[in-house]
PDB file of N, CA and C in Angstrom:
ATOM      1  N   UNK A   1      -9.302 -15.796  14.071  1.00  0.00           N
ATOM      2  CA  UNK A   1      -8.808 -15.219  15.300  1.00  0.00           C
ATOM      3  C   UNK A   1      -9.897 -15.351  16.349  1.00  0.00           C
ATOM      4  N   UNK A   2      -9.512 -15.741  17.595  1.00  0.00           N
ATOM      5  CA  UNK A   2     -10.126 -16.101  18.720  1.00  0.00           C
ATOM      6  C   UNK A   2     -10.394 -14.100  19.033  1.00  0.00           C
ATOM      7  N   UNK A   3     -11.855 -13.846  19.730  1.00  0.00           N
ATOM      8  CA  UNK A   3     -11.788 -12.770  20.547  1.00  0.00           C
ATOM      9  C   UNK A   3     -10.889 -12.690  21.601  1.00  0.00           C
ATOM     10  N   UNK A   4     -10.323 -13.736  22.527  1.00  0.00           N
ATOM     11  CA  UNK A   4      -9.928 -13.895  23.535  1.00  0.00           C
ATOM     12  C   UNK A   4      -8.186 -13.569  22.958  1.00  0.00           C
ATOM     13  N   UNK A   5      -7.641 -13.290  21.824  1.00  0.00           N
ATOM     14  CA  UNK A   5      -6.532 -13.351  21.478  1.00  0.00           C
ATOM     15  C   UNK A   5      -6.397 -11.984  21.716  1.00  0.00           C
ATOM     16  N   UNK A   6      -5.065 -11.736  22.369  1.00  0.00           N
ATOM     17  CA  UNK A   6      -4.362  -9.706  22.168  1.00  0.00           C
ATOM     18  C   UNK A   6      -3.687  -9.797  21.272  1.00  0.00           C
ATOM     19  N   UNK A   7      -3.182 -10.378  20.324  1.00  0.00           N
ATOM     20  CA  UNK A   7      -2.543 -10.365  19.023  1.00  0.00           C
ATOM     21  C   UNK A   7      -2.263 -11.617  18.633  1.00  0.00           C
ATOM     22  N   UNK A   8      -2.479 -11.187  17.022  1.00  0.00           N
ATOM     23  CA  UNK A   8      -2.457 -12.428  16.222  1.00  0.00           C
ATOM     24  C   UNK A   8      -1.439 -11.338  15.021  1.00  0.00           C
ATOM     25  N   UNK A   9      -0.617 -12.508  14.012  1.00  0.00           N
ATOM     26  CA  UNK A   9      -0.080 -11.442  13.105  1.00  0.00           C
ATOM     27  C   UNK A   9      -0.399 -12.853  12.113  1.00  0.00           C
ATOM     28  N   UNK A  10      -0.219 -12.645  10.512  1.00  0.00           N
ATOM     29  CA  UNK A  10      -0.773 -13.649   9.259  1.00  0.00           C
ATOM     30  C   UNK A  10      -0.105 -12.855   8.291  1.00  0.00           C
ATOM     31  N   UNK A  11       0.632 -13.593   7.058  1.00  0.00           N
ATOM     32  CA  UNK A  11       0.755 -13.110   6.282  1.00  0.00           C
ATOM     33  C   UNK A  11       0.520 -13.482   5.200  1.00  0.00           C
ATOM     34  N   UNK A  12      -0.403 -12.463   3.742  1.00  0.00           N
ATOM     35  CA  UNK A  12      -0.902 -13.006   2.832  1.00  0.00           C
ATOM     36  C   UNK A  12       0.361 -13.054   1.662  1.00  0.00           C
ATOM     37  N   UNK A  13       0.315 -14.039   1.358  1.00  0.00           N
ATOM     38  CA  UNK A  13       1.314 -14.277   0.035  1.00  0.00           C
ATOM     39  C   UNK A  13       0.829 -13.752  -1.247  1.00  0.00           C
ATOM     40  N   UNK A  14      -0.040 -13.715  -1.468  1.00  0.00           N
ATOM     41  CA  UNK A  14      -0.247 -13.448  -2.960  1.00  0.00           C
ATOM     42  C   UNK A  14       0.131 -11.656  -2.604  1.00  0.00           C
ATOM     43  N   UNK A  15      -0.157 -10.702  -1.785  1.00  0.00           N
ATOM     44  CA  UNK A  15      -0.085  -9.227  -1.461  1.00  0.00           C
ATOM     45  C   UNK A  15       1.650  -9.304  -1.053  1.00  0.00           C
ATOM     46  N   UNK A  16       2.099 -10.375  -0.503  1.00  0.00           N
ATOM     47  CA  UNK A  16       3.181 -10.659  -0.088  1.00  0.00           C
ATOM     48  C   UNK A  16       3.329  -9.306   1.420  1.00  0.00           C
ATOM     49  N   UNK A  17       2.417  -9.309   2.595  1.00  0.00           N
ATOM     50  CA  UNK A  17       2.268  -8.027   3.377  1.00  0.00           C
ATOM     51  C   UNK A  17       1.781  -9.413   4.707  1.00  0.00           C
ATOM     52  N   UNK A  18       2.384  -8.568   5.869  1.00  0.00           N
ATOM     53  CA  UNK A  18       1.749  -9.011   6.784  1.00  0.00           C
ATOM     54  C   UNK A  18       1.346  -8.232   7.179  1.00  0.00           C
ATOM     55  N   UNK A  19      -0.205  -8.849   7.976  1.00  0.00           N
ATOM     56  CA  UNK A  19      -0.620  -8.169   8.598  1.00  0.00           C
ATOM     57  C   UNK A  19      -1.056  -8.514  10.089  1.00  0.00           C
ATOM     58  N   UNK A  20      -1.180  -7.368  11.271  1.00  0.00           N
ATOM     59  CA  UNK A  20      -1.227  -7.481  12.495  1.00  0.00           C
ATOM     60  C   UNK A  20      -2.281  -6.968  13.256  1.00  0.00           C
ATOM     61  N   UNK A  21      -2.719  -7.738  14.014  1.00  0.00           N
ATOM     62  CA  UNK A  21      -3.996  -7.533  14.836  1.00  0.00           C
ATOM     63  C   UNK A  21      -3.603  -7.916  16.219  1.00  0.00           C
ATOM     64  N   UNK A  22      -4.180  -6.310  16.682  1.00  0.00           N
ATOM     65  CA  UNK A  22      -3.681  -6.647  18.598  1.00  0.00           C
ATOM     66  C   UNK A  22      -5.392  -5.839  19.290  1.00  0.00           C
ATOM     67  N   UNK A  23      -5.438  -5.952  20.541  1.00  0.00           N
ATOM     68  CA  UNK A  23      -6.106  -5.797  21.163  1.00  0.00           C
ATOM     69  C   UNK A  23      -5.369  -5.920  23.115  1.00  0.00           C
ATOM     70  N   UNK A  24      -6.249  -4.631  23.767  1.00  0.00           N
ATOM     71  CA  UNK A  24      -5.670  -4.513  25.142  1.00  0.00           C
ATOM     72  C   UNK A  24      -6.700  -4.952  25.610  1.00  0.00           C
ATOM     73  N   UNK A  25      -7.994  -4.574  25.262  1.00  0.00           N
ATOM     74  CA  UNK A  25      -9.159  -5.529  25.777  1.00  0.00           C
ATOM     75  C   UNK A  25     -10.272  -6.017  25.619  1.00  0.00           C
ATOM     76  N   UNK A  26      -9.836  -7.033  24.665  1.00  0.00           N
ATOM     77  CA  UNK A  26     -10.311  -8.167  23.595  1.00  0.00           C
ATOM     78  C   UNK A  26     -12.066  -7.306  23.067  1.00  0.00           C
ATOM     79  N   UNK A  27     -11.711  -6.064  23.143  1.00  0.00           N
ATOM     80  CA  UNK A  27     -13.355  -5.962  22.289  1.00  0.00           C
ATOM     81  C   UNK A  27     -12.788  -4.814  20.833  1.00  0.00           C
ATOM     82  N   UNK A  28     -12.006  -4.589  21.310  1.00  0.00           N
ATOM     83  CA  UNK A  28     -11.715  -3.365  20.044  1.00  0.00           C
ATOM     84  C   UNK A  28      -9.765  -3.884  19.903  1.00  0.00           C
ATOM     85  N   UNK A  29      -9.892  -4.142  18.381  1.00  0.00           N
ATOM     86  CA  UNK A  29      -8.646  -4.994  17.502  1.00  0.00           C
ATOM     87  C   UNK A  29      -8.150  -3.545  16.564  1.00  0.00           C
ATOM     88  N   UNK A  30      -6.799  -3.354  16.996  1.00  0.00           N
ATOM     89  CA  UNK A  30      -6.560  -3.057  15.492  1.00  0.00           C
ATOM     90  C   UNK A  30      -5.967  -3.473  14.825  1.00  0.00           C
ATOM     91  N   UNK A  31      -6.167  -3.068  13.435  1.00  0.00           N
ATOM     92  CA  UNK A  31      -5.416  -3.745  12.483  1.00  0.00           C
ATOM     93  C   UNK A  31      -4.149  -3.120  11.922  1.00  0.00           C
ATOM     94  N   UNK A  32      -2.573  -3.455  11.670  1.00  0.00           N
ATOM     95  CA  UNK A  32      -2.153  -2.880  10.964  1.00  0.00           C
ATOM     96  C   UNK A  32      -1.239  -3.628   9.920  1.00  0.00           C
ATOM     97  N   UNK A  33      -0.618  -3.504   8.746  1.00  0.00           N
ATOM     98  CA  UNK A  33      -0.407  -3.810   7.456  1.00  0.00           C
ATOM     99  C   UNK A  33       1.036  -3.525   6.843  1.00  0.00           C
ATOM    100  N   UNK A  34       2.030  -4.343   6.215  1.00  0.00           N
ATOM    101  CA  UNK A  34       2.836  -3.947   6.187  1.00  0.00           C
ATOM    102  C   UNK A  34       3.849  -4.667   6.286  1.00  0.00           C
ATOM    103  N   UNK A  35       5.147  -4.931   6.551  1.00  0.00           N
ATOM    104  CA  UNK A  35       5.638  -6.040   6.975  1.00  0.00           C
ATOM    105  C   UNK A  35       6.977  -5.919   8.235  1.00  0.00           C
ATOM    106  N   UNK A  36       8.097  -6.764   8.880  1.00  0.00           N
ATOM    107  CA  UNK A  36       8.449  -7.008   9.889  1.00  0.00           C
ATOM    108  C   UNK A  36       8.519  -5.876  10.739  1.00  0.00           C
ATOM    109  N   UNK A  37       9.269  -4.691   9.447  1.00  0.00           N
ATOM    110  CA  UNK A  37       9.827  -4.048  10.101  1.00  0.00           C
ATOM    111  C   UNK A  37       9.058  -2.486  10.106  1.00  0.00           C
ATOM    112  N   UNK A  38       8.062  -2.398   9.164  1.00  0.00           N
ATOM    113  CA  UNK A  38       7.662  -1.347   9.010  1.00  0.00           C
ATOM    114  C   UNK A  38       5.508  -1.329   8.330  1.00  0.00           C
ATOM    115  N   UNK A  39       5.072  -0.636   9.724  1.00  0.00           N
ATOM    116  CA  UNK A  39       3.458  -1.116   9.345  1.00  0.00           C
ATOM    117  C   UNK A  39       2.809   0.123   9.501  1.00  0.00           C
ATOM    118  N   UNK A  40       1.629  -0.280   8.622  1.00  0.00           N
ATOM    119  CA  UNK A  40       0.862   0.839   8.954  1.00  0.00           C
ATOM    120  C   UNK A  40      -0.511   0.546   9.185  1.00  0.00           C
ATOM    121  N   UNK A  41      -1.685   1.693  10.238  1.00  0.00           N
ATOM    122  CA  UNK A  41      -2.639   1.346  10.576  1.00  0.00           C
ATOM    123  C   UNK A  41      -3.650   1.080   9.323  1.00  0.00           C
ATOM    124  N   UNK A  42      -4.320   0.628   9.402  1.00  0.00           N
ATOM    125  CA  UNK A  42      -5.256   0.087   8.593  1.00  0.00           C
ATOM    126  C   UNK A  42      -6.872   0.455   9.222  1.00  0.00           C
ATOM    127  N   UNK A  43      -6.755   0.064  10.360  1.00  0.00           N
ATOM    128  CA  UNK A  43      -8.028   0.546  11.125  1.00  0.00           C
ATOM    129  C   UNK A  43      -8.602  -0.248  11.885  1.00  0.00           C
ATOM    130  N   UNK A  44      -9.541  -0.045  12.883  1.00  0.00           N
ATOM    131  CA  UNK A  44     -10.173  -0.997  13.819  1.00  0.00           C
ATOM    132  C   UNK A  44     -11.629  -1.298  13.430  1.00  0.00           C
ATOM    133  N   UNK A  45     -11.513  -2.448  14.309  1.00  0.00           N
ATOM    134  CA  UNK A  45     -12.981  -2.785  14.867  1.00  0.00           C
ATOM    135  C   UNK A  45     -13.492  -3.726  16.243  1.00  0.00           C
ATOM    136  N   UNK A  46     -14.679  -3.467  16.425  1.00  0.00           N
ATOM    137  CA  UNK A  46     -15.043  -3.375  17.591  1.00  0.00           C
ATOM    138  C   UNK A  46     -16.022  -5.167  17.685  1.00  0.00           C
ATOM    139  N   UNK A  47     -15.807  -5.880  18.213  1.00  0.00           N
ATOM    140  CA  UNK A  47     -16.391  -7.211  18.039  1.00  0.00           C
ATOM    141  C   UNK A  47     -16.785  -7.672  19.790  1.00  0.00           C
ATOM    142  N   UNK A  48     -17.419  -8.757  19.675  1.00  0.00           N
ATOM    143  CA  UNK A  48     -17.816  -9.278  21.213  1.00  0.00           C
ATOM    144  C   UNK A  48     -17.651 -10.767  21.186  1.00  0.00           C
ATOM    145  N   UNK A  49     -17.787 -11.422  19.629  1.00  0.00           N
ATOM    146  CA  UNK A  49     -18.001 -12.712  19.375  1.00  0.00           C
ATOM    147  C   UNK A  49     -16.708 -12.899  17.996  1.00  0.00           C
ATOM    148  N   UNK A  50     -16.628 -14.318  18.567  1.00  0.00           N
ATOM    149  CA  UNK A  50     -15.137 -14.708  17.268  1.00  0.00           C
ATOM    150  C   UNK A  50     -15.751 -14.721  15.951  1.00  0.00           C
ATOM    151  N   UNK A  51     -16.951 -14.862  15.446  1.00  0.00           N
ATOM    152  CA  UNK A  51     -17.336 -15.158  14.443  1.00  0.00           C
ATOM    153  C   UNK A  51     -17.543 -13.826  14.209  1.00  0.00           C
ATOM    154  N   UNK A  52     -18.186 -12.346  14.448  1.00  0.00           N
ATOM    155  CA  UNK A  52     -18.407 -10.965  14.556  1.00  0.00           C
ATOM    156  C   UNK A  52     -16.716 -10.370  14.228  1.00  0.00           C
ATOM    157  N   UNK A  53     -15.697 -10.726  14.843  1.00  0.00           N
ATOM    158  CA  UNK A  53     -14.692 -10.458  15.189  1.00  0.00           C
ATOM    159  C   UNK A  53     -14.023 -10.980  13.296  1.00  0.00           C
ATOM    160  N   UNK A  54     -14.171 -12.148  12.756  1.00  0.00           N
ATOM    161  CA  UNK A  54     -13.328 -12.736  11.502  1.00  0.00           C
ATOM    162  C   UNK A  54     -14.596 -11.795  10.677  1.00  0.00           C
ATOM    163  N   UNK A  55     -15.367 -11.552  10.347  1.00  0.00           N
ATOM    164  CA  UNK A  55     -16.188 -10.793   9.355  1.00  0.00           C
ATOM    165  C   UNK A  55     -15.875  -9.865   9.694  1.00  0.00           C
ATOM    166  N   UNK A  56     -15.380  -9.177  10.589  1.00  0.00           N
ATOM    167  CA  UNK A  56     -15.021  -7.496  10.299  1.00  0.00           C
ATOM    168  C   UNK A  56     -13.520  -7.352   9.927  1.00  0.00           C
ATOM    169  N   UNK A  57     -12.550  -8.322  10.652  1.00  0.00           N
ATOM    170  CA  UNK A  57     -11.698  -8.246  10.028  1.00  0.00           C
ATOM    171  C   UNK A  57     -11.615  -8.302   8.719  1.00  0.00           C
ATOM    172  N   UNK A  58     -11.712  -9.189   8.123  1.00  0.00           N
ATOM    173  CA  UNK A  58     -11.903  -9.765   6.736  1.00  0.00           C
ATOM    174  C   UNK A  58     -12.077  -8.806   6.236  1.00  0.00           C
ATOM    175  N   UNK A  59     -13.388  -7.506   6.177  1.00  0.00           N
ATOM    176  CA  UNK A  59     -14.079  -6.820   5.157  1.00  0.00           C
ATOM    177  C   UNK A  59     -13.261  -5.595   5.672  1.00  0.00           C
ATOM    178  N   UNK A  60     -12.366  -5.432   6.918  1.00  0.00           N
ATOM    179  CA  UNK A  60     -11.297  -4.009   6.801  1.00  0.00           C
ATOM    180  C   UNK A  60     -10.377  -4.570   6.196  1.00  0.00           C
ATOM    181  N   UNK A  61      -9.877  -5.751   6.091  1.00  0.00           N
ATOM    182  CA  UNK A  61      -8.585  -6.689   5.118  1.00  0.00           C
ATOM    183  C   UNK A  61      -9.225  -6.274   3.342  1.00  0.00           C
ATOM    184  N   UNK A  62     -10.455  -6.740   3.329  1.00  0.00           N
ATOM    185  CA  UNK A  62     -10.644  -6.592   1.661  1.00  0.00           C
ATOM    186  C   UNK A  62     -10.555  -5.089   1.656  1.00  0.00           C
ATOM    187  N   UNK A  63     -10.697  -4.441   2.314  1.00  0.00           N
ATOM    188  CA  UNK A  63     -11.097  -2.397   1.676  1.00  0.00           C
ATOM    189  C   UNK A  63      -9.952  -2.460   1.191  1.00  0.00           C
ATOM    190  N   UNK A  64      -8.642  -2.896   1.721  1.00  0.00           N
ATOM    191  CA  UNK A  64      -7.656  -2.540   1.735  1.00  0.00           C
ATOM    192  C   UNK A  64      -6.982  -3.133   0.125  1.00  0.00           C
TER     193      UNK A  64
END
């Protein structure tokens, strides 16, 4: 995911769950989990750089 993105959504197959990441202004993403019709928060984080931004996602994606 680009920082510059306000939402991105991906879904993992093996969990069979999508999950969704939005942002109003591209420094703080949240995440939420779940699928089309029904999600839940998962939690945020706060990034400045795309590469800062996929390592935090990632490691609030693995807690989960």
């Amino acid at each position: 995911m680009l920082i510059t993105d306000n939402f991105a959504s991906f879904y993992d197959e093996d969990k069979e769950v999508h999950i969704f990441i939005d942002s109003f202004d591209n420094q703080k993403f949240e995440m939420r989990i779940g699928d089309l019709e029904h999600s839940k928060p998962l939690g945020s984080v706060i990034a400045f750089t795309d590469d800062e931004l996929n390592i935090k996602l990632l490691a609030l994606y693995i807690k989960y």
